[in-house]
Protein backbone atom coordinates (compact mmCIF):
# COMPACT_ATOMS: atom_id res chain seq x y z
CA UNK A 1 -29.39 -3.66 -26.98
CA UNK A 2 -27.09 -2.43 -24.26
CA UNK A 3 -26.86 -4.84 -21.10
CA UNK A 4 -27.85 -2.57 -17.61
CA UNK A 5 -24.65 -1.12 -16.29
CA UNK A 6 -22.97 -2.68 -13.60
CA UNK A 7 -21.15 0.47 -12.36
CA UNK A 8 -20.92 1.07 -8.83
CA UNK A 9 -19.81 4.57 -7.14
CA UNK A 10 -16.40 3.64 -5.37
CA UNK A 11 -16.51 3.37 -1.22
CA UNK A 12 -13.97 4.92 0.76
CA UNK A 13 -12.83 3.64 3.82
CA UNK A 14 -10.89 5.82 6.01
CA UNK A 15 -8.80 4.14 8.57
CA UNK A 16 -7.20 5.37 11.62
CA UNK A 17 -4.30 2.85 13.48
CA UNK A 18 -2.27 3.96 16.47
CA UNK A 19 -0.43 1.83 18.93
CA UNK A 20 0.16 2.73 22.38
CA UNK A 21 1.54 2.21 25.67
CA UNK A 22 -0.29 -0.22 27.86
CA UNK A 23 -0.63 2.02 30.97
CA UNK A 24 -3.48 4.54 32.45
CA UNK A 25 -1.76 7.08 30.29
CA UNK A 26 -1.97 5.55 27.01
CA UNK A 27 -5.46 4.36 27.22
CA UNK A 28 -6.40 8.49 28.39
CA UNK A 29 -4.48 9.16 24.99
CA UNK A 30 -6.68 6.52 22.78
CA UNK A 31 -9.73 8.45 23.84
CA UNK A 32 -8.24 11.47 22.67
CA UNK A 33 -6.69 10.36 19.35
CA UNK A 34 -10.30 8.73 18.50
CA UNK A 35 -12.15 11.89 19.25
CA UNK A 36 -9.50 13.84 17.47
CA UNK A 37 -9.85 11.82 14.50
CA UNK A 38 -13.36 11.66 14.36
CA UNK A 39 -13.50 15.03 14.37
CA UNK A 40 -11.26 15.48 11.10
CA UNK A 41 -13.65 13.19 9.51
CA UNK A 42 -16.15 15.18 10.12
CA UNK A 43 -17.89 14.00 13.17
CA UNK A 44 -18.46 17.00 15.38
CA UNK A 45 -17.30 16.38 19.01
CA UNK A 46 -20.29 16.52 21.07
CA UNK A 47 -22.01 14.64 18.37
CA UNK A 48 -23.89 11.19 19.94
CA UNK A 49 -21.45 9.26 17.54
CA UNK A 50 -18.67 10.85 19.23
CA UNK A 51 -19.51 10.80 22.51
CA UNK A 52 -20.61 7.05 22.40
CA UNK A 53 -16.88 6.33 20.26
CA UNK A 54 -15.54 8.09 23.33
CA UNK A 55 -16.67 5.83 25.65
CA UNK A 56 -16.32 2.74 23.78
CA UNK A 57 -12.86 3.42 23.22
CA UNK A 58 -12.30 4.31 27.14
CA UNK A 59 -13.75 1.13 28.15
CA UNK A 60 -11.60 -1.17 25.88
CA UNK A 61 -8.60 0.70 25.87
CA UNK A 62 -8.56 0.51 30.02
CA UNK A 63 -9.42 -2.99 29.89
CA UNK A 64 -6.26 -3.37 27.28
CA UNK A 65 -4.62 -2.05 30.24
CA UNK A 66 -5.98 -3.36 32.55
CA UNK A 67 -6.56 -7.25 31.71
CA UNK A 68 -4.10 -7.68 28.82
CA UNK A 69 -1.01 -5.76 30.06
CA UNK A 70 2.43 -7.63 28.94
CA UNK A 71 5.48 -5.42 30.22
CA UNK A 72 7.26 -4.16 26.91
CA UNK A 73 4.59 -4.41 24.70
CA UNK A 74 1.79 -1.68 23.44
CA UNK A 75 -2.09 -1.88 22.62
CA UNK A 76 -3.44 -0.92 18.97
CA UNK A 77 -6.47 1.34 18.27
CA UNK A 78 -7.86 1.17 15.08
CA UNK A 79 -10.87 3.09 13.82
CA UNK A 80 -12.15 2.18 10.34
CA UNK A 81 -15.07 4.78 8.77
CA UNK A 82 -16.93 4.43 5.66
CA UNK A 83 -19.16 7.43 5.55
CA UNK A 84 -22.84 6.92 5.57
CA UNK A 85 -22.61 3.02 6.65
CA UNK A 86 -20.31 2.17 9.38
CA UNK A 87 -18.22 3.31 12.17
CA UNK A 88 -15.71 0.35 13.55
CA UNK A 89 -13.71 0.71 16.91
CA UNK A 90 -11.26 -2.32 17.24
CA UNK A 91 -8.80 -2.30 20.51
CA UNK A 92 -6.08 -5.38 20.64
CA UNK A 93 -4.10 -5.93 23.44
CA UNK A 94 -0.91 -7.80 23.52
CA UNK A 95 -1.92 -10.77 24.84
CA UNK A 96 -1.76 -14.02 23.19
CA UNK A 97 -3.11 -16.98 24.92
CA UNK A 98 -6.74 -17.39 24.09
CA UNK A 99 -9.09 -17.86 27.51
């Protein structure tokens, strides 16, 4: 007698990772390169996933700006997809001392 198969179907994760400038402009950009990339995934803009990425992305990408601004140094935008399961939106500014 055979033992069950543990086979699993592999999971892709696709992930996006851009750093940019820690000013008005480069927080306007991380909406756009999100929404961009979203929609080469496959995730139509317009779409409630998109529009809610858009404005998650806004919001931490200005406070980036805003709150964690070191002169010389950039913020990082990272999107991480698996299809079907989960949509991640990670923003890190350059900061380094904890609060």
């Amino acid at each position: 007698m055979r033992p069950p198969s543990t086979h699993q179907e592999p999971v892709t994760v696709r992930v996006f990772t851009q750093r940019l400038s820690s000013t008005p402009r480069g927080a306007r950009l991380a909406r756009h390169l999100a929404l961009h990339q979203l929609h080469r995934w496959g995730i139509e803009h317009g779409s409630g996933t998109s529009d809610t990425v858009g404005l998650l992305v806004a919001e931490l990408a200005a406070n980036a700006v805003t709150h964690g601004r070191v002169p010389g140094r950039d913020f990082e935008l990272t999107l991480a997809y698996t299809p079907g399961l989960l949509l991640r939106v990670d923003v890190a500014d350059s900061r380094t001392e904890r609060r």
